[in-house]
Protein backbone atom coordinates (compact mmCIF):
# COMPACT_ATOMS: atom_id res chain seq x y z
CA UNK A 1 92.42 38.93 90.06
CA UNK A 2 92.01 41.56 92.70
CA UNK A 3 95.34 41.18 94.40
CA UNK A 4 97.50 41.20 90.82
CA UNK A 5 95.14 44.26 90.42
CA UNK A 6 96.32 46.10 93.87
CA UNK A 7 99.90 44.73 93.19
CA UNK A 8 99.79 46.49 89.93
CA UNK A 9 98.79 49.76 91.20
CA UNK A 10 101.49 49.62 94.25
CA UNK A 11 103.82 49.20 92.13
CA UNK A 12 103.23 52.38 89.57
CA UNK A 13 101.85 53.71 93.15
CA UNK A 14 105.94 53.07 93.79
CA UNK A 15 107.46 54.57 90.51
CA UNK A 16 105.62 57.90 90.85
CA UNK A 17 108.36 60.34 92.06
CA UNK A 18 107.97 61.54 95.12
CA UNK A 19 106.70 65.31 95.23
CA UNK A 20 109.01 67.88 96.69
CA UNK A 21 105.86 69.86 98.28
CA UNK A 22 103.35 67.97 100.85
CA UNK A 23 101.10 69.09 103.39
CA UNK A 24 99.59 72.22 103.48
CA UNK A 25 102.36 73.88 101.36
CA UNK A 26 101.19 71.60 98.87
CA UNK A 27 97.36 72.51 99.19
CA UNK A 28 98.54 76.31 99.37
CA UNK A 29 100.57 75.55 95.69
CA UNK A 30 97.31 73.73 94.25
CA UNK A 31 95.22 76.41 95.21
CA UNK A 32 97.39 79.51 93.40
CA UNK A 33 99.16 77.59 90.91
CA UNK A 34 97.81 79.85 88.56
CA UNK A 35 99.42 82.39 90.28
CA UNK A 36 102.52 81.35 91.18
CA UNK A 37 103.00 79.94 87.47
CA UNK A 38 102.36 82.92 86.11
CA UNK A 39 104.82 84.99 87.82
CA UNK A 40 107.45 82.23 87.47
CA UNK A 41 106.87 82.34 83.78
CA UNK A 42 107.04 86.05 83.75
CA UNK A 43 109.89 86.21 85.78
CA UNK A 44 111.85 83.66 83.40
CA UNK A 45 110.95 85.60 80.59
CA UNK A 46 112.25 89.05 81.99
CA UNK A 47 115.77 87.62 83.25
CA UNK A 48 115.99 86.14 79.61
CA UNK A 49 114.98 90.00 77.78
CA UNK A 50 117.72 91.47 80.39
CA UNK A 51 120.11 89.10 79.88
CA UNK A 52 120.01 89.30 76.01
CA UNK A 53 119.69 93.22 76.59
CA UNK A 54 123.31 93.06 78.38
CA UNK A 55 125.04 91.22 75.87
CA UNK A 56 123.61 93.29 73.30
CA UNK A 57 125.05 96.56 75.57
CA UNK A 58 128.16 94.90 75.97
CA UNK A 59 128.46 94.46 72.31
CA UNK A 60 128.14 98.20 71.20
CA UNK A 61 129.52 99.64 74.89
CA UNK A 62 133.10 98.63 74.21
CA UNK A 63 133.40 100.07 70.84
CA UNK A 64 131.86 102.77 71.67
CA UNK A 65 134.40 103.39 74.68
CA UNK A 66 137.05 103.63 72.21
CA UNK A 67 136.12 106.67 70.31
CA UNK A 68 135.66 108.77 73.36
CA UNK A 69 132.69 110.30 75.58
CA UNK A 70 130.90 111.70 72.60
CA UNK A 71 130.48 108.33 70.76
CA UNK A 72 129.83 106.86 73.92
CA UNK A 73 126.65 109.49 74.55
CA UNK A 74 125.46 109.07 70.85
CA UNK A 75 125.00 105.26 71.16
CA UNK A 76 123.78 105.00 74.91
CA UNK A 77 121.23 107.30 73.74
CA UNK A 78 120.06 105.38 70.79
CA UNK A 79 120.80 101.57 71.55
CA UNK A 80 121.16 101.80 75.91
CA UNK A 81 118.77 104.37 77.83
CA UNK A 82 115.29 104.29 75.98
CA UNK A 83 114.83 100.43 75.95
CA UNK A 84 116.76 100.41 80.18
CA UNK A 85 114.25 103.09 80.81
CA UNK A 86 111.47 101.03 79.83
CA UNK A 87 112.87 98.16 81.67
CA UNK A 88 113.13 100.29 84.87
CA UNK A 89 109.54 101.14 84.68
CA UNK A 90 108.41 97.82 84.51
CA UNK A 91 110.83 96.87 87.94
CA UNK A 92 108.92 99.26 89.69
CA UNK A 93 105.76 97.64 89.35
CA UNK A 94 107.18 94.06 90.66
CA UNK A 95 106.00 95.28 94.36
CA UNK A 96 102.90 96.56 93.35
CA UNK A 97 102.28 93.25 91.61
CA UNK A 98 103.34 91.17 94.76
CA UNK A 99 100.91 93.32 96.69
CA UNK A 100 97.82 93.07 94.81
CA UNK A 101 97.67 90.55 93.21
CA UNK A 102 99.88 88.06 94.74
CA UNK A 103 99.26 89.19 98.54
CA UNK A 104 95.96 90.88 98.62
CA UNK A 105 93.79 87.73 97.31
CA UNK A 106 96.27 85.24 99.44
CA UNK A 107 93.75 85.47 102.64
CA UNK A 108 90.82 87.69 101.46
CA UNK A 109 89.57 84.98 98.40
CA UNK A 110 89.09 82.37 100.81
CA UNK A 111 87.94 84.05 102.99
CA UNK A 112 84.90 85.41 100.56
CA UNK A 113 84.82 81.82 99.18
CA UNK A 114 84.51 80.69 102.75
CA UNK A 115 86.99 77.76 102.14
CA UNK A 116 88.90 78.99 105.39
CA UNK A 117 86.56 77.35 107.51
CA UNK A 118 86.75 74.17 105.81
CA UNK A 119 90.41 74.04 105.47
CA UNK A 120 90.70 74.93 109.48
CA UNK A 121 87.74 72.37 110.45
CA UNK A 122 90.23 69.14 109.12
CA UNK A 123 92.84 69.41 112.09
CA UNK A 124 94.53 71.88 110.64
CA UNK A 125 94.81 75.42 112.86
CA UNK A 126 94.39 78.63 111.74
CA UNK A 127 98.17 79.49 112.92
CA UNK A 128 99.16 76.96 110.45
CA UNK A 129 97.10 77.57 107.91
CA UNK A 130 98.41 81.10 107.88
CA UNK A 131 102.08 80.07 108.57
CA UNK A 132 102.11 77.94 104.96
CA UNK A 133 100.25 80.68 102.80
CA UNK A 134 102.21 83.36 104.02
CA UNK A 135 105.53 81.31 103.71
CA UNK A 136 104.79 79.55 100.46
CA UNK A 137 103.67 83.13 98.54
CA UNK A 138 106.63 84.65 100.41
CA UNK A 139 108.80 82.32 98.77
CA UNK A 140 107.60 82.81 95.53
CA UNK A 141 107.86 86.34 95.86
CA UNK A 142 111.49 86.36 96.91
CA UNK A 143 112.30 83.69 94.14
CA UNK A 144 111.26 86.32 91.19
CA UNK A 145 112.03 89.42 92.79
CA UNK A 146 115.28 88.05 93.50
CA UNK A 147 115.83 86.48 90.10
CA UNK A 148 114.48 90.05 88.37
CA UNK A 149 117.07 92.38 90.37
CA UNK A 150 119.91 90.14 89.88
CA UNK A 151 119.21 90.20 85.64
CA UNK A 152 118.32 93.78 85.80
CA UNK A 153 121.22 95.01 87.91
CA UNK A 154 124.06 92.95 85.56
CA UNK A 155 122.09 94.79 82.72
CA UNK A 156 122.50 98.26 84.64
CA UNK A 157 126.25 97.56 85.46
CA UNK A 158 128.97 97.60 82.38
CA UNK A 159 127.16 101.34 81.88
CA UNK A 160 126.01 102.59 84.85
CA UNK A 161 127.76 106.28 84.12
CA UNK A 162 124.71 106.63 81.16
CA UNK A 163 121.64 105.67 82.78
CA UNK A 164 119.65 108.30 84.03
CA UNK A 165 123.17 110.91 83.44
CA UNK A 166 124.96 108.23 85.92
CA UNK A 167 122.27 109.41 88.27
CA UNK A 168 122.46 105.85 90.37
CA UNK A 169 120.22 107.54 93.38
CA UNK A 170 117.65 108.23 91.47
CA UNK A 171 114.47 106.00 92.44
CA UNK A 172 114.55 104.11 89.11
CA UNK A 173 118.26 102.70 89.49
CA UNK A 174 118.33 102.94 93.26
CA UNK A 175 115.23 101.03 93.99
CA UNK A 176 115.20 98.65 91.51
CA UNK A 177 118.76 97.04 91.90
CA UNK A 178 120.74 94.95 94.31
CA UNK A 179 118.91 93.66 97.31
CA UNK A 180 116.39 96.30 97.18
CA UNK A 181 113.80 94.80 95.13
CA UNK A 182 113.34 92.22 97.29
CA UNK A 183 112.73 93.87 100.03
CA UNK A 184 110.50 96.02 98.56
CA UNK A 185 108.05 93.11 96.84
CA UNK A 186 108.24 91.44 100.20
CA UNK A 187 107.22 94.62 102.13
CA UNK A 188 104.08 94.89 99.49
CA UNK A 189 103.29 91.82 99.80
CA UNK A 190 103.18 91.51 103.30
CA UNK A 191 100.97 94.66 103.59
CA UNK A 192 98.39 93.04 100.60
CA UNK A 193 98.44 89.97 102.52
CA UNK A 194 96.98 92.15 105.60
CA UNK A 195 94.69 93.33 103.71
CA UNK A 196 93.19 90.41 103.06
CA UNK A 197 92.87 89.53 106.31
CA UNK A 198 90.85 92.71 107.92
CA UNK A 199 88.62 92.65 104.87
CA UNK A 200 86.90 89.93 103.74
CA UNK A 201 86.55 91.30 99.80
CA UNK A 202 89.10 90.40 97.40
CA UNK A 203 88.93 93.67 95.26
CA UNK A 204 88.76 95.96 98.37
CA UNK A 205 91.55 94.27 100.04
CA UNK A 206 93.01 94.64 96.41
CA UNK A 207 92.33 98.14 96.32
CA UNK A 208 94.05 98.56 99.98
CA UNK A 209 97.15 97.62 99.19
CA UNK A 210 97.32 99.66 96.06
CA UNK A 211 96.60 102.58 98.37
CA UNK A 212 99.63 100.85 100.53
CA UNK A 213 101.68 101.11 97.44
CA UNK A 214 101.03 104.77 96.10
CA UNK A 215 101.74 105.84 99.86
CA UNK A 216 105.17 104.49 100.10
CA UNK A 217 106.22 105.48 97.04
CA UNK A 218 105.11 109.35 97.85
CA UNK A 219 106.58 109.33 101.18
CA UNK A 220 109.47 107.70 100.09
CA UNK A 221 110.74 108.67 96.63
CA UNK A 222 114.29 110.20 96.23
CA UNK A 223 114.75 108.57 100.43
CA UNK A 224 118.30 108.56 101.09
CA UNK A 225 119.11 106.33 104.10
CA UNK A 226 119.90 107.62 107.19
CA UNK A 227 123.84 106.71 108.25
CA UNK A 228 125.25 107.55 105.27
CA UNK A 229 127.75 110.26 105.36
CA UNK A 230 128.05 112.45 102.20
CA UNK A 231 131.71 113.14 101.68
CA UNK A 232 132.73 116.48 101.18
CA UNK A 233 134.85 118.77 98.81
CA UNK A 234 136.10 122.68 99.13
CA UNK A 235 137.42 125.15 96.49
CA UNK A 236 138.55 128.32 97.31
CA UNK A 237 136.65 131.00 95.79
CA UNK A 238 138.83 131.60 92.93
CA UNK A 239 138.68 128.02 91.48
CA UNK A 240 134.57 127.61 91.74
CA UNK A 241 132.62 124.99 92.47
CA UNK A 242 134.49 121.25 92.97
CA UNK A 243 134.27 118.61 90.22
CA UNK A 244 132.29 115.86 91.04
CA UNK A 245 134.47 112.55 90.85
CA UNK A 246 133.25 110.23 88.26
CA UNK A 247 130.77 107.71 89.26
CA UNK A 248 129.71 109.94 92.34
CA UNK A 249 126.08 111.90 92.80
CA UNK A 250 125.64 115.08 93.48
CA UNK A 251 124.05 115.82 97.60
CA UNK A 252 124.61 119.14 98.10
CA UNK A 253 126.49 122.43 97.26
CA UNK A 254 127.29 125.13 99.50
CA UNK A 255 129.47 127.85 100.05
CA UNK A 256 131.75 128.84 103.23
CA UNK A 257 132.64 131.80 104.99
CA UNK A 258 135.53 132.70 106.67
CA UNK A 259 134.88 131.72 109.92
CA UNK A 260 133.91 127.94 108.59
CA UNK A 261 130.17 128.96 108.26
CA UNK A 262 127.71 127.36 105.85
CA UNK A 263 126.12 129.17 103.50
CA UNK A 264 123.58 128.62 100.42
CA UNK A 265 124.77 127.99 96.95
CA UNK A 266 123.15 131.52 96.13
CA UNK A 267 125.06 133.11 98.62
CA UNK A 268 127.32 133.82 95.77
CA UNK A 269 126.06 133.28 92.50
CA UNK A 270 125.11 136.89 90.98
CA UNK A 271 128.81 138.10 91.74
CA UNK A 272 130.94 138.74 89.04
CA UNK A 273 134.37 137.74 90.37
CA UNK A 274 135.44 136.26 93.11
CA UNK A 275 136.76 139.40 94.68
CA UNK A 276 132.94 140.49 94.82
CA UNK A 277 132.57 137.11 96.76
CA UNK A 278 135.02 137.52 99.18
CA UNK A 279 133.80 141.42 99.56
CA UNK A 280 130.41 139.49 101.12
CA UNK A 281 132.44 137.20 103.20
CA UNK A 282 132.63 134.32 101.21
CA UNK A 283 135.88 132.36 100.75
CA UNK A 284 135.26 128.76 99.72
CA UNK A 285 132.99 126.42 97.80
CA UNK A 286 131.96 123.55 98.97
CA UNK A 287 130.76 120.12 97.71
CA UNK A 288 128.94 116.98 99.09
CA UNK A 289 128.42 114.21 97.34
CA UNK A 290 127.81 110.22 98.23
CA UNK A 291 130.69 108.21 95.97
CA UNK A 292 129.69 104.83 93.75
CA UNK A 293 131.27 102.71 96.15
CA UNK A 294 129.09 103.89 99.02
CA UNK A 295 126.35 102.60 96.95
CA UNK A 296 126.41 99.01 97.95
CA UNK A 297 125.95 100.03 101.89
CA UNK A 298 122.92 102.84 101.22
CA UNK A 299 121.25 100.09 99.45
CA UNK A 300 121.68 97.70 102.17
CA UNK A 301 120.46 100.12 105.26
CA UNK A 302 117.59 101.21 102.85
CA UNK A 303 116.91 97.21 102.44
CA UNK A 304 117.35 96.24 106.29
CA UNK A 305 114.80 99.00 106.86
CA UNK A 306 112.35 97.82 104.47
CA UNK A 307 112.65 94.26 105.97
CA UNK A 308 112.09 94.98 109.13
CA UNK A 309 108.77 97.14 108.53
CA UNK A 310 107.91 93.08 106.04
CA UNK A 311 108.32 91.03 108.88
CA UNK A 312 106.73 93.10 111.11
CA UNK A 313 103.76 92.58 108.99
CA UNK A 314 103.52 89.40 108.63
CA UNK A 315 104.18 89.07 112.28
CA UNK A 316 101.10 91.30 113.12
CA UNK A 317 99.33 89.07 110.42
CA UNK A 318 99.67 85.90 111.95
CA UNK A 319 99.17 86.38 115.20
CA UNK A 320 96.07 88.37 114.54
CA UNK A 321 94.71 86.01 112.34
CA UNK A 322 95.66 83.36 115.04
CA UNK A 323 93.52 85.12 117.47
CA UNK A 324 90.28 86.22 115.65
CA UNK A 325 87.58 84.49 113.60
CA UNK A 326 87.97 84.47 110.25
């Protein structure tokens, strides 16, 4: 009776499918499921309200484009910028989400809970320990962040001259589209998940890496990368200030003297007539501005900075944790 017992149970033992985590990356998963669920449930349900946001801006966009720039203002500002706007603000709080409450409690809750020590008393070392909770809540991270920029930025796009006044370096298209994002949620995360490890109290370490969070964003905001070369436009007196191409943003606005000199944009902006201009010495006006196709590569230096400064982090993290008692 016994053995067609344990026969029966090896064999639904051998129809269970096999599970795609194990090990510690499986205990790491068990203990934040809640966590990780969540945001993957969030994160499905924001690509889905972006994506149906798109096809709802394609829909009116293309009419809209045939009745000329007026028609095209009137409906971005009734059916495109308030609910994109609203959108944007939520895309800047997907770092300050991975930071404190994904990262921050990674380390410091067991820690308080003391389950650390019993985790790295079964043969298991602290190195990694650390290695699969910072990986596996990395990966989640990148998943959503990843999934959220890609939805967001198709949604920003087919209109991308109407947001914000076409205003793509501003903070709330800049640094919430292409690979940006994930750098950025990353970067918070890693600096919550540091946290956690110098302090052993969830809602302090919590409260850390909100600090972390308001910092960058005040030392950062309007950042323009370094390496990128503004491109450059020049009037003569007489015909004013240069147009800016479409699609580009405005960096700067000068004006010249004869001798090739730079000059404020007030140099020459009381004077009447551009006789009275070149009376103080001033022949040209002069224009900088970065173009839509530089884009792409601003976004990219910004993102390979950001990186860097994440996986320095979680460098520091794990070999510090490595080498102290936790």
């Amino acid at each position: 009776m016994s053995t067609a017992v344990r026969e029966l149970h090896g064999a639904q033992a051998g129809k269970q499918p096999p599970r795609i985590l194990r090990g510690l990356p499986w205990l790491v998963w068990r203990q934040h499921r809640v966590a990780f669920v969540a945001c993957l449930l969030l994160t499905a349900a924001g690509c889905v309200h972006m994506l149906w946001q798109r096809h709802v801006t394609l829909g009116w966009l293309g009419p809209a484009r045939t009745h000329g720039p007026l028609s095209l203002v009137e409906a971005s500002g009734e059916a495109y910028s308030e609910s994109f706007q609203s959108a944007a603000g939520l895309m800047s709080l997907v770092p300050l989400v991975a930071g404190v409450l994904l990262g921050a409690p990674l380390i410091a809750g067991d820690r308080e809970r003391g389950t650390v020590h019993l985790v790295t008393t079964q043969s298991v070392t602290r190195g990694r320990w650390l290695a699969a909770k910072l990986g596996t809540a990395a990966l989640v991270t990148v998943v959503c962040s990843a999934a959220l920029s890609a939805a967001f930025t198709s949604w920003w796009e087919p209109a991308h001259e109407l947001f914000y006044g076409g205003e793509w370096a501003a903070d709330h298209v800049f640094l919430n589209t292409g690979p940006v994002p994930v750098a950025l949620a990353l970067l918070h995360f890693a600096a919550g998940a540091a946290c956690g490890l110098f302090v052993r109290r969830t809602l302090i370490a919590m409260g850390m890496a909100f600090g972390f969070s308001f910092a960058w964003s005040l030392a950062l905001s309007g950042y323009v990368p370094l390496g990128a070369k503004p491109r450059v436009l020049v009037n003569p007196v007489e015909e004013g200030q240069p147009a800016l191409p479409a699609g580009a943003v405005r960096h700067d606005n000068w004006t010249v003297d004869a001798h090739g000199g730079l000059h404020g944009f007030g140099t020459c902006f009381n004077e009447r007539t551009p006789a009275d201009c070149r009376a103080k010495g001033i022949v040209a006006e002069r224009l900088e501005y970065f173009g839509y196709d530089q884009m792409p590569g601003m976004q990219w230096t910004y993102t390979a900075f950001v990186l860097a400064a994440a996986l320095a982090i979680l460098a520091l993290t794990l070999w510090w944790g490595r080498r102290r008692p936790l």
